[in-house]
N, C-alpha and C. Protein backbone atom coordinates (compact mmCIF):
# COMPACT_ATOMS: atom_id res chain seq x y z
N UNK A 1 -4.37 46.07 -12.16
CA UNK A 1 -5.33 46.29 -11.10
C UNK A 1 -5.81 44.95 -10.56
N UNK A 2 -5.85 44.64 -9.61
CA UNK A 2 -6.40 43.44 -8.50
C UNK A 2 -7.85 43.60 -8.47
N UNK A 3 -7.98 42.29 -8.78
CA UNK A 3 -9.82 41.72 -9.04
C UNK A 3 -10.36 42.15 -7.52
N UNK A 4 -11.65 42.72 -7.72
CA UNK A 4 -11.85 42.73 -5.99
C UNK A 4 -12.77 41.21 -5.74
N UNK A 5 -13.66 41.39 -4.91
CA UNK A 5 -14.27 40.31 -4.40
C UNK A 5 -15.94 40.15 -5.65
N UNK A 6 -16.34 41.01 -5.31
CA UNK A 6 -17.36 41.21 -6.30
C UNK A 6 -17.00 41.07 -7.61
N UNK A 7 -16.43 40.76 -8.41
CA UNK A 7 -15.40 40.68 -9.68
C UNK A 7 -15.39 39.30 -9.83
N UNK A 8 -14.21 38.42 -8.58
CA UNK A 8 -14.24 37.31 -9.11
C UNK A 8 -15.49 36.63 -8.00
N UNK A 9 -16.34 36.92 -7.29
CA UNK A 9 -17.96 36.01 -7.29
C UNK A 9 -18.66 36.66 -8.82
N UNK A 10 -19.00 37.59 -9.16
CA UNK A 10 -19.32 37.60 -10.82
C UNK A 10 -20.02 38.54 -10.17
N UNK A 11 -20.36 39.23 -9.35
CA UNK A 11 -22.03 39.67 -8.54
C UNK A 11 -21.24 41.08 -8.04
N UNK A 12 -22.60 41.79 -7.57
CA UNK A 12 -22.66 42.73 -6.91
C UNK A 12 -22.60 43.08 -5.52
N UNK A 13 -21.47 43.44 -4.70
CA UNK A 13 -21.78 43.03 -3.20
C UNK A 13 -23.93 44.08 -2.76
N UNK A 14 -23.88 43.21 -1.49
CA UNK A 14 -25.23 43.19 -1.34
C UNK A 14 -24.70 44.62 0.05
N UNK A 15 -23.35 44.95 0.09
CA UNK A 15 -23.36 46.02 0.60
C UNK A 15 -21.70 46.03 0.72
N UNK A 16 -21.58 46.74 1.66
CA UNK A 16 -19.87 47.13 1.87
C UNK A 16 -19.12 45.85 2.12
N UNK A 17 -18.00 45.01 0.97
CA UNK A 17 -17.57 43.55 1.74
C UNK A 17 -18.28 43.06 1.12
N UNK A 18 -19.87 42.81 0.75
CA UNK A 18 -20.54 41.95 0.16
C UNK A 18 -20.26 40.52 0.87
N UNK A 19 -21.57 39.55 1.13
CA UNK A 19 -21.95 38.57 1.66
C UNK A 19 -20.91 37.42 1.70
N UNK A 20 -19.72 37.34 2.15
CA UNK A 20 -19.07 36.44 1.63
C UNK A 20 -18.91 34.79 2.11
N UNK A 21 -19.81 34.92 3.61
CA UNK A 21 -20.11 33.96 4.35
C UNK A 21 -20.91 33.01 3.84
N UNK A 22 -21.64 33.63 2.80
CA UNK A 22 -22.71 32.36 1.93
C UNK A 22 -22.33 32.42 0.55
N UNK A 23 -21.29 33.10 0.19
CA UNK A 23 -20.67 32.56 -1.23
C UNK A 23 -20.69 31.64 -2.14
N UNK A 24 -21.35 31.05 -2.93
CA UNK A 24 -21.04 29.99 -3.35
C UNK A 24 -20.15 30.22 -5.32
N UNK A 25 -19.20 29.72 -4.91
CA UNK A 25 -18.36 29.87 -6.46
C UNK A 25 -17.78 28.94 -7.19
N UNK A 26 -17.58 28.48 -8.52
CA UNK A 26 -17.14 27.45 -8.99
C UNK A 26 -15.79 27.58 -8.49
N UNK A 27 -15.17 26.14 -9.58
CA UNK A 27 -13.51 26.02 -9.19
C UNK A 27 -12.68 27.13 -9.95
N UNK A 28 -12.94 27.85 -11.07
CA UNK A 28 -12.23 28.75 -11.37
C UNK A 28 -12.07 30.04 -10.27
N UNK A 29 -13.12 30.34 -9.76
CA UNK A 29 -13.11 31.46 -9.25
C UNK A 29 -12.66 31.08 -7.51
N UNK A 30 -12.51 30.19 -7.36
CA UNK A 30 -12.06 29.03 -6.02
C UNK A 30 -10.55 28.99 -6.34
N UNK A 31 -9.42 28.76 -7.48
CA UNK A 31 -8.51 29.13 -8.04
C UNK A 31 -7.64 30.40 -7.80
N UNK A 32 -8.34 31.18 -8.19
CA UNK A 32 -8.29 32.61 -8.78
C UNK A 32 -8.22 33.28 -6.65
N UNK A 33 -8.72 32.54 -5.80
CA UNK A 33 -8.82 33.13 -4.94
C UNK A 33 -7.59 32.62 -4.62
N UNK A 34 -7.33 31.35 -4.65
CA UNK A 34 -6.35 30.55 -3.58
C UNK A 34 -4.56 31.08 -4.35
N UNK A 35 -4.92 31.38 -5.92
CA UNK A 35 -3.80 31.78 -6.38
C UNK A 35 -3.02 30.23 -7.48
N UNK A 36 -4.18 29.43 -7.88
CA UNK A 36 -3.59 28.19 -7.92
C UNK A 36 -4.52 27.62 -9.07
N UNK A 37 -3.68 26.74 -10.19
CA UNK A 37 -4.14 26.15 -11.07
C UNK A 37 -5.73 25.74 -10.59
N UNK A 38 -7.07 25.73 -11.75
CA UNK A 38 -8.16 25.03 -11.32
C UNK A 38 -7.82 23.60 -11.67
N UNK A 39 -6.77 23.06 -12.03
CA UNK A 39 -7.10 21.63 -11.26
C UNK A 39 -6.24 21.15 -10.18
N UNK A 40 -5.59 21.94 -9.56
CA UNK A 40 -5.30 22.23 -8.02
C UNK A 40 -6.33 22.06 -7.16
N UNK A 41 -7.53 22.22 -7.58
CA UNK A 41 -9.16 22.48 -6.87
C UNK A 41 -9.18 21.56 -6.99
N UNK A 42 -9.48 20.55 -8.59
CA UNK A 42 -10.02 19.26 -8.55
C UNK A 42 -9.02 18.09 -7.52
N UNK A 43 -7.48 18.23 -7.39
CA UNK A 43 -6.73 17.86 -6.58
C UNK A 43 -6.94 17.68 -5.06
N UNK A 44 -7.28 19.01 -4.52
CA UNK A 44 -7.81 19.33 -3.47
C UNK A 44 -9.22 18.62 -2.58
N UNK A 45 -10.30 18.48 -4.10
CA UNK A 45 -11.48 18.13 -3.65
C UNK A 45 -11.27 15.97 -3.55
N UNK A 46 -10.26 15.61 -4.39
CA UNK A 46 -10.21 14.05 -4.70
C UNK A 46 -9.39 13.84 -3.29
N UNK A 47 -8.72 15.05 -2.23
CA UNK A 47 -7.67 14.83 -1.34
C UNK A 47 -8.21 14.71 -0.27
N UNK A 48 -9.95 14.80 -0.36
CA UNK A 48 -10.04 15.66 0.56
C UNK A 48 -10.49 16.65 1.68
N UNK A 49 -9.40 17.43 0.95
CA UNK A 49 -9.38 18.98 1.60
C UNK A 49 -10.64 20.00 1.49
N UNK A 50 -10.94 19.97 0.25
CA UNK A 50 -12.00 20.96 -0.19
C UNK A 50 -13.66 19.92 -0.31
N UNK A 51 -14.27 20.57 -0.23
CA UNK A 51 -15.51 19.33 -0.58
C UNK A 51 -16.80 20.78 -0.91
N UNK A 52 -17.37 19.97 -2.25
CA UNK A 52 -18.15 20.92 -2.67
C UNK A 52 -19.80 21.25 -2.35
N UNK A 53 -19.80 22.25 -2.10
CA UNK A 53 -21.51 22.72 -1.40
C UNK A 53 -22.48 22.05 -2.44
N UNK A 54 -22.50 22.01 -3.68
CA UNK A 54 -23.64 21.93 -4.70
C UNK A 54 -22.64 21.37 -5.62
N UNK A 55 -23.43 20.55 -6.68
CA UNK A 55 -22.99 20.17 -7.76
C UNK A 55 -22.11 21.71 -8.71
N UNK A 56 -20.39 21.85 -8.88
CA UNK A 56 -19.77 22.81 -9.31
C UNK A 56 -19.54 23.70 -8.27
N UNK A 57 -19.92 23.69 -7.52
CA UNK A 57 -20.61 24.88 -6.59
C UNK A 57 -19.55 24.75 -5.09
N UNK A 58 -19.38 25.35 -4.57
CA UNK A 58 -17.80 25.49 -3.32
C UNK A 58 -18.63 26.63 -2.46
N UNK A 59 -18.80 26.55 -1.32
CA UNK A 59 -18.44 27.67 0.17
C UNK A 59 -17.57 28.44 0.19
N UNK A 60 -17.30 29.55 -0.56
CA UNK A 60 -16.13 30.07 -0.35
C UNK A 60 -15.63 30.37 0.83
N UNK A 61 -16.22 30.78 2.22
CA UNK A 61 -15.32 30.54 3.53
C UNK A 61 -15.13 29.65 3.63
N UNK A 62 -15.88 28.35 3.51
CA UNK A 62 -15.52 27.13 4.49
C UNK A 62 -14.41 26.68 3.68
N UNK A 63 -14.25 26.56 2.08
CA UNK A 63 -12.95 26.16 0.98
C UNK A 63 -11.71 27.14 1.54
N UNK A 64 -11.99 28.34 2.07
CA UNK A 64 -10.87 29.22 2.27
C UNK A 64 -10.37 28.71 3.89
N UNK A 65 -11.14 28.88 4.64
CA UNK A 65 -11.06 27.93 5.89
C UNK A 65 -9.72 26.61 5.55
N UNK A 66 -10.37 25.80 4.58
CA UNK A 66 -9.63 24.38 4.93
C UNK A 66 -8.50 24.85 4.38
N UNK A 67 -8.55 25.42 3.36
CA UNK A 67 -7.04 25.53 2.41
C UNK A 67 -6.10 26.50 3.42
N UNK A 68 -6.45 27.13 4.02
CA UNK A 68 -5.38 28.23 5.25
C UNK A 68 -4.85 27.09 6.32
N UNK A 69 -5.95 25.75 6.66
CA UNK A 69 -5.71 24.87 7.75
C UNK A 69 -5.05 23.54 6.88
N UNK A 70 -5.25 23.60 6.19
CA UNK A 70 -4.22 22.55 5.19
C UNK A 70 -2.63 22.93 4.77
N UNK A 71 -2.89 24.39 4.12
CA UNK A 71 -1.68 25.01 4.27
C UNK A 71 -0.39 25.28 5.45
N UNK A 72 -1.22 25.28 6.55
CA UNK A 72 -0.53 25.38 7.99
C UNK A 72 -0.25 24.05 8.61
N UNK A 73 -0.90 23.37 7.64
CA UNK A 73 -0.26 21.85 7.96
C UNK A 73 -1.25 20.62 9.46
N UNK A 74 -2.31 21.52 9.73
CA UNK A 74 -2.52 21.20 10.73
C UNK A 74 -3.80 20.24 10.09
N UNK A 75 -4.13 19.47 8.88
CA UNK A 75 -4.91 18.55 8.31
C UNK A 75 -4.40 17.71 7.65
N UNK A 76 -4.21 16.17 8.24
CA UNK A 76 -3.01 15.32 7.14
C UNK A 76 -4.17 14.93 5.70
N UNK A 77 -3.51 15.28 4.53
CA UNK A 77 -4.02 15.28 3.64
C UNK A 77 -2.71 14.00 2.47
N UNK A 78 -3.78 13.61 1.27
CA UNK A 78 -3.01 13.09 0.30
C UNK A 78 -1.31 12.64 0.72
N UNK A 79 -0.57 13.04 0.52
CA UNK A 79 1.10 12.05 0.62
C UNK A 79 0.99 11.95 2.00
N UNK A 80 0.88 13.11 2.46
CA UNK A 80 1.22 13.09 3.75
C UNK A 80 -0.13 12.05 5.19
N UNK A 81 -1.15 12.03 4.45
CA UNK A 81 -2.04 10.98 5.46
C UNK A 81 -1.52 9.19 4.99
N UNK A 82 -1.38 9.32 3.52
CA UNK A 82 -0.48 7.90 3.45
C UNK A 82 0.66 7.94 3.97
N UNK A 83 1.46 9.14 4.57
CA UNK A 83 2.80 8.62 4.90
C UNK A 83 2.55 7.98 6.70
N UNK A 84 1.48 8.79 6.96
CA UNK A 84 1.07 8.90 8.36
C UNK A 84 0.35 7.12 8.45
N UNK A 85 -0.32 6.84 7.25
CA UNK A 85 -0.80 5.39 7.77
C UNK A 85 0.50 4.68 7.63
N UNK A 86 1.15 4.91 6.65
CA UNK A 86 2.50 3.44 6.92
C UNK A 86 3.37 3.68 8.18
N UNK A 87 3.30 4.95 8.26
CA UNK A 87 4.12 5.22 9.83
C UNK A 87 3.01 3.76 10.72
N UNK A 88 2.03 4.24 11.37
CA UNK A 88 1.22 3.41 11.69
C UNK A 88 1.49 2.19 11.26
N UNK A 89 1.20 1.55 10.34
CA UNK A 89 1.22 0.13 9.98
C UNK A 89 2.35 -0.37 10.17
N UNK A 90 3.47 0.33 10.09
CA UNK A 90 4.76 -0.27 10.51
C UNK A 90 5.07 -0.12 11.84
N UNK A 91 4.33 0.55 12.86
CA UNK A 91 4.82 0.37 13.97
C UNK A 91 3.95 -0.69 14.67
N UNK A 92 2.89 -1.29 13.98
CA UNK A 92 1.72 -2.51 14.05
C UNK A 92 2.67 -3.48 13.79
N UNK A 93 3.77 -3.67 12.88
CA UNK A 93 4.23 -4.50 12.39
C UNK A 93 5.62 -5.05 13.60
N UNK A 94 6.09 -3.45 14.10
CA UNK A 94 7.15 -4.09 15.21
C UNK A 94 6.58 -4.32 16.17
N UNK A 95 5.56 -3.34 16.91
CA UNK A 95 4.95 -4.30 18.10
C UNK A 95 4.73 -5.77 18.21
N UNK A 96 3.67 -6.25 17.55
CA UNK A 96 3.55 -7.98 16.54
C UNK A 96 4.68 -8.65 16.77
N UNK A 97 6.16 -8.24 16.24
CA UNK A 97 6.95 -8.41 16.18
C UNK A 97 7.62 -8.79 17.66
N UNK A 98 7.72 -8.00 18.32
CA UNK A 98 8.21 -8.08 19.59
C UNK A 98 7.59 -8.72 20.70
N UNK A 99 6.24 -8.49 20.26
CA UNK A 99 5.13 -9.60 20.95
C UNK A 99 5.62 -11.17 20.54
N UNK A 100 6.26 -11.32 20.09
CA UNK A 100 6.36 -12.51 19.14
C UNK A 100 5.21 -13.29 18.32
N UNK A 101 4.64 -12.16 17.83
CA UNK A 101 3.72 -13.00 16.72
C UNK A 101 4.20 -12.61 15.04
N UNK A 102 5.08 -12.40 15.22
CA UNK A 102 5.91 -12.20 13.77
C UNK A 102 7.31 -13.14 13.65
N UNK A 103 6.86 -13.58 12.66
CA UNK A 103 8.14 -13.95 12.34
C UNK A 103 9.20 -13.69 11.20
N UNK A 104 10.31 -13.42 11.21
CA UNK A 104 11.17 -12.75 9.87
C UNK A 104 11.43 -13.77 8.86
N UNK A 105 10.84 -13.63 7.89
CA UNK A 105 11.12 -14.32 6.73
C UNK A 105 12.05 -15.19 6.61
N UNK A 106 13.18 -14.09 6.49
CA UNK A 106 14.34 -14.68 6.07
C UNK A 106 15.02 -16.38 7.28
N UNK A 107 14.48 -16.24 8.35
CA UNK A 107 14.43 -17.01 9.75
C UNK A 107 14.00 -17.99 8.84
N UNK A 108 12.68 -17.78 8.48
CA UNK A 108 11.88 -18.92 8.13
C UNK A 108 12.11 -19.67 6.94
N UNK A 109 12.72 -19.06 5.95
CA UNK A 109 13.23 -20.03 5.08
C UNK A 109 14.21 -20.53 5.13
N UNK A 110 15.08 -19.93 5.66
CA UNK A 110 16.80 -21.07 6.33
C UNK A 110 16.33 -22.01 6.78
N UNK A 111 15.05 -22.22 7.84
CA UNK A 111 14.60 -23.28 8.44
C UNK A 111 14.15 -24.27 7.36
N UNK A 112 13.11 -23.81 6.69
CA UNK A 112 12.53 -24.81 5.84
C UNK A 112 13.81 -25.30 4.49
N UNK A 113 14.62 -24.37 4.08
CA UNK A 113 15.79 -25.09 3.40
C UNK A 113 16.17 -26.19 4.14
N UNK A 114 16.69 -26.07 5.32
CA UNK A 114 17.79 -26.67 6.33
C UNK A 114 16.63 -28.35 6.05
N UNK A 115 15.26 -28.21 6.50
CA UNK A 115 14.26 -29.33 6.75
C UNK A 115 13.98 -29.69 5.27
N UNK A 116 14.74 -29.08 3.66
CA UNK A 116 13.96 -29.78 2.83
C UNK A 116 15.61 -30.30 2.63
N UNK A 117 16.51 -29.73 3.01
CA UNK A 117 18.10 -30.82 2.55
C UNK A 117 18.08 -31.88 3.15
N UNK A 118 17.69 -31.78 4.99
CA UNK A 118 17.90 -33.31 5.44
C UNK A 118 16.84 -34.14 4.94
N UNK A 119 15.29 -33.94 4.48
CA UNK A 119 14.48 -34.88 3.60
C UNK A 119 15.04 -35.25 2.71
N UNK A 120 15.88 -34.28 1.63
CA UNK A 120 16.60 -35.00 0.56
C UNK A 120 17.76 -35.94 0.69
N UNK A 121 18.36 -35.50 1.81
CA UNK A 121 19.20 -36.48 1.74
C UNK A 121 18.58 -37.94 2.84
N UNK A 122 17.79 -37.95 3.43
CA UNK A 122 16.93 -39.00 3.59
C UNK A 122 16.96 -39.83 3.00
N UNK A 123 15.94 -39.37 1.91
CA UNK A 123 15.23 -40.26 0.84
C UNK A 123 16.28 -40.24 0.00
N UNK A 124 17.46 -39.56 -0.76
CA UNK A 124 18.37 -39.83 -1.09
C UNK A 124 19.45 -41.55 -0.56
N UNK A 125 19.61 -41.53 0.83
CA UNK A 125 20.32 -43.03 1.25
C UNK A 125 19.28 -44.30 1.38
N UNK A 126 17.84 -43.70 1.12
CA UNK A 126 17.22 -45.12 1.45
C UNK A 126 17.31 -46.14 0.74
N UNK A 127 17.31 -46.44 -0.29
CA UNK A 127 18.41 -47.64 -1.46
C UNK A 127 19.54 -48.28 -0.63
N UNK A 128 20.54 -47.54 0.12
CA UNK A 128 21.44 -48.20 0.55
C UNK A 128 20.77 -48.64 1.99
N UNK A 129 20.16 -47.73 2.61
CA UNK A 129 19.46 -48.50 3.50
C UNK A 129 18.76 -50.38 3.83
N UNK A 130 18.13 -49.77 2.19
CA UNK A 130 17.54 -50.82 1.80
C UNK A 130 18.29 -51.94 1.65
N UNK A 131 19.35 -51.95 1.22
CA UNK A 131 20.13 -52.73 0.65
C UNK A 131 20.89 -53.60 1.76
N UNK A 132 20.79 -52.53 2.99
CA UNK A 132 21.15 -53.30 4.15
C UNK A 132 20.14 -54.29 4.64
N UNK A 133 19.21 -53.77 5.16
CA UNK A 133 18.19 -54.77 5.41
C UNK A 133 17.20 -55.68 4.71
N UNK A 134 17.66 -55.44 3.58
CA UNK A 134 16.21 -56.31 2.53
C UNK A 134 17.65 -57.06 1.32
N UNK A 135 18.53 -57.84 2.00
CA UNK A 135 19.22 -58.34 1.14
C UNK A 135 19.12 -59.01 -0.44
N UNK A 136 17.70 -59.61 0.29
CA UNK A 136 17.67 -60.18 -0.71
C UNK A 136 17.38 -59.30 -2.11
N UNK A 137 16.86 -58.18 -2.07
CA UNK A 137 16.91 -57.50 -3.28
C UNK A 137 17.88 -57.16 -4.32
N UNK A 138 18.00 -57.37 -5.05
CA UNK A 138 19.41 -57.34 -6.08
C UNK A 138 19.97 -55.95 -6.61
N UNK A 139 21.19 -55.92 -7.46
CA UNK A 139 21.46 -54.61 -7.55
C UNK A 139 20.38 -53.20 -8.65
N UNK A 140 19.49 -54.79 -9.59
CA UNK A 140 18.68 -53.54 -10.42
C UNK A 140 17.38 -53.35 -10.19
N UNK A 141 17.04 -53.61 -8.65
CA UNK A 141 15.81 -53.57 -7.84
C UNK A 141 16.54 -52.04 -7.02
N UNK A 142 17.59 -52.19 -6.78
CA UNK A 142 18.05 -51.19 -5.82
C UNK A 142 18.14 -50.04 -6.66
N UNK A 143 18.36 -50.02 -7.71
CA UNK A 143 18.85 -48.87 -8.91
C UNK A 143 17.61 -48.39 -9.31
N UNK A 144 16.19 -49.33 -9.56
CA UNK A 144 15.04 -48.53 -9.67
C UNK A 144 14.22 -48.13 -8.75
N UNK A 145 14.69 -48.63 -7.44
CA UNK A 145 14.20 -47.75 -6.36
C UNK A 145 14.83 -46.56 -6.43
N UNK A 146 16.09 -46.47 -6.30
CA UNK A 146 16.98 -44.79 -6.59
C UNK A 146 16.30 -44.37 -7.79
N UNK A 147 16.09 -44.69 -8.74
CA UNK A 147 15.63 -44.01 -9.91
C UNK A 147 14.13 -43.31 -9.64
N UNK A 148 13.48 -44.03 -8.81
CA UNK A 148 12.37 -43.46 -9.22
C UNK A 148 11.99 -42.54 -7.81
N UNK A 149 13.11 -42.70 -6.82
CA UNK A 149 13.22 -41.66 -5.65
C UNK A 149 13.65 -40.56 -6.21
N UNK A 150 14.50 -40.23 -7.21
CA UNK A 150 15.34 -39.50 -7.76
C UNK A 150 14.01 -38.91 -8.74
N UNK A 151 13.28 -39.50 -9.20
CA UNK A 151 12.25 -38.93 -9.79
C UNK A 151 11.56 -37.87 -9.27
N UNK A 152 10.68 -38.63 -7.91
CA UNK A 152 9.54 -37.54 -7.16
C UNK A 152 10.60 -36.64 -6.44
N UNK A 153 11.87 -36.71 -6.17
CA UNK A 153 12.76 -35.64 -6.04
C UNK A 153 12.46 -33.90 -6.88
N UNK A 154 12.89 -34.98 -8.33
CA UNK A 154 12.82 -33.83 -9.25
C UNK A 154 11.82 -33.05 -9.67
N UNK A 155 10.84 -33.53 -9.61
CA UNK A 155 9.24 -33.50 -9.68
C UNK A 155 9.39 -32.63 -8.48
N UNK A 156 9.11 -32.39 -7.39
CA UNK A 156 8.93 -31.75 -5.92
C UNK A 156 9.81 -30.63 -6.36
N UNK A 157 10.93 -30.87 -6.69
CA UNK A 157 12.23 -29.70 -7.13
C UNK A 157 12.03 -28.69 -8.11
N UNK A 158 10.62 -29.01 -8.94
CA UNK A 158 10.33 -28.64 -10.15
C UNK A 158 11.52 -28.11 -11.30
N UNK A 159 12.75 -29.34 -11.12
CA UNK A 159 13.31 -29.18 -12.04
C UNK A 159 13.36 -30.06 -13.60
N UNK A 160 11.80 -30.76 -13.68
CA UNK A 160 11.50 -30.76 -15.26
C UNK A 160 10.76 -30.04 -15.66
N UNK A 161 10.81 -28.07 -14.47
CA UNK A 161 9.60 -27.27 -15.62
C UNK A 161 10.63 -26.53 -16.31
């Protein structure tokens, strides 16, 4: 036999149908209406969808209201309002983009590779540079200039961590 209305509010209708416009019922009996685990409710209320009249306490039209307009899809709720902001944020991201105030990563580090090889090899020939114009310097003046270019190299390279 199927619970009637007066059954699961706990009460007596106050006539034929009983009052159901000012209902107020916990989440079990908020459950029990919708057909759905009570922490489906607590789901609902963290989403949301449902929001409670009184401490425990639910509207049963206005909870039955949202859950028929949630169900029909016509309230973006939980997955679906995050799927709806990254939709959004990513189309923030190509506009930007096309505006040209974005730039693609991958662009940007080919560049800065490309600008840290010709520094290295820069500072890599300056010894022989040197060697052209500052004759008088000898060959183990020239070798600890390379050495210690070759240093803040490696250091910058962080290849003595």
């Amino acid at each position: 036999m199927r619970p009637t209305t007066s059954d699961l509010l706990g009460e007596e209708p106050a006539e034929q149908g009983g009052d159901l416009a000012n209902a107020l019922v916990d989440r079990y009996t908020l459950a029990a209406v919708f057909g759905v685990a009570p922490s489906s409710i607590s789901r609902f209320v963290a989403n949301g969808i449902l929001r409670r009249a009184e401490p425990g306490k639910f509207a049963l039209a206005e909870c039955v209201q949202a859950y028929v307009t949630m169900k029909a899809g016509k309230v973006p709720q939980g997955d679906v309002a995050r799927r709806q902001k990254a939709d959004a944020d990513l189309a923030e991201l190509k506009a930007a983009q096309m505006a040209g105030k974005l730039l693609d990563a991958r662009e940007v580090e080919r560049e800065w590779s490309a600008t840290c090889r010709d520094l290295r090899a820069a500072i890599l020939a300056l010894p022989g540079r040197l060697s052209a114009r500052l004759p008088h310097l000898g060959h183990a003046d020239l070798a600890a200039v390379d050495s210690e270019l070759r240093e803040a190299l490696a250091a910058l390279g962080g290849a003595d961590d």
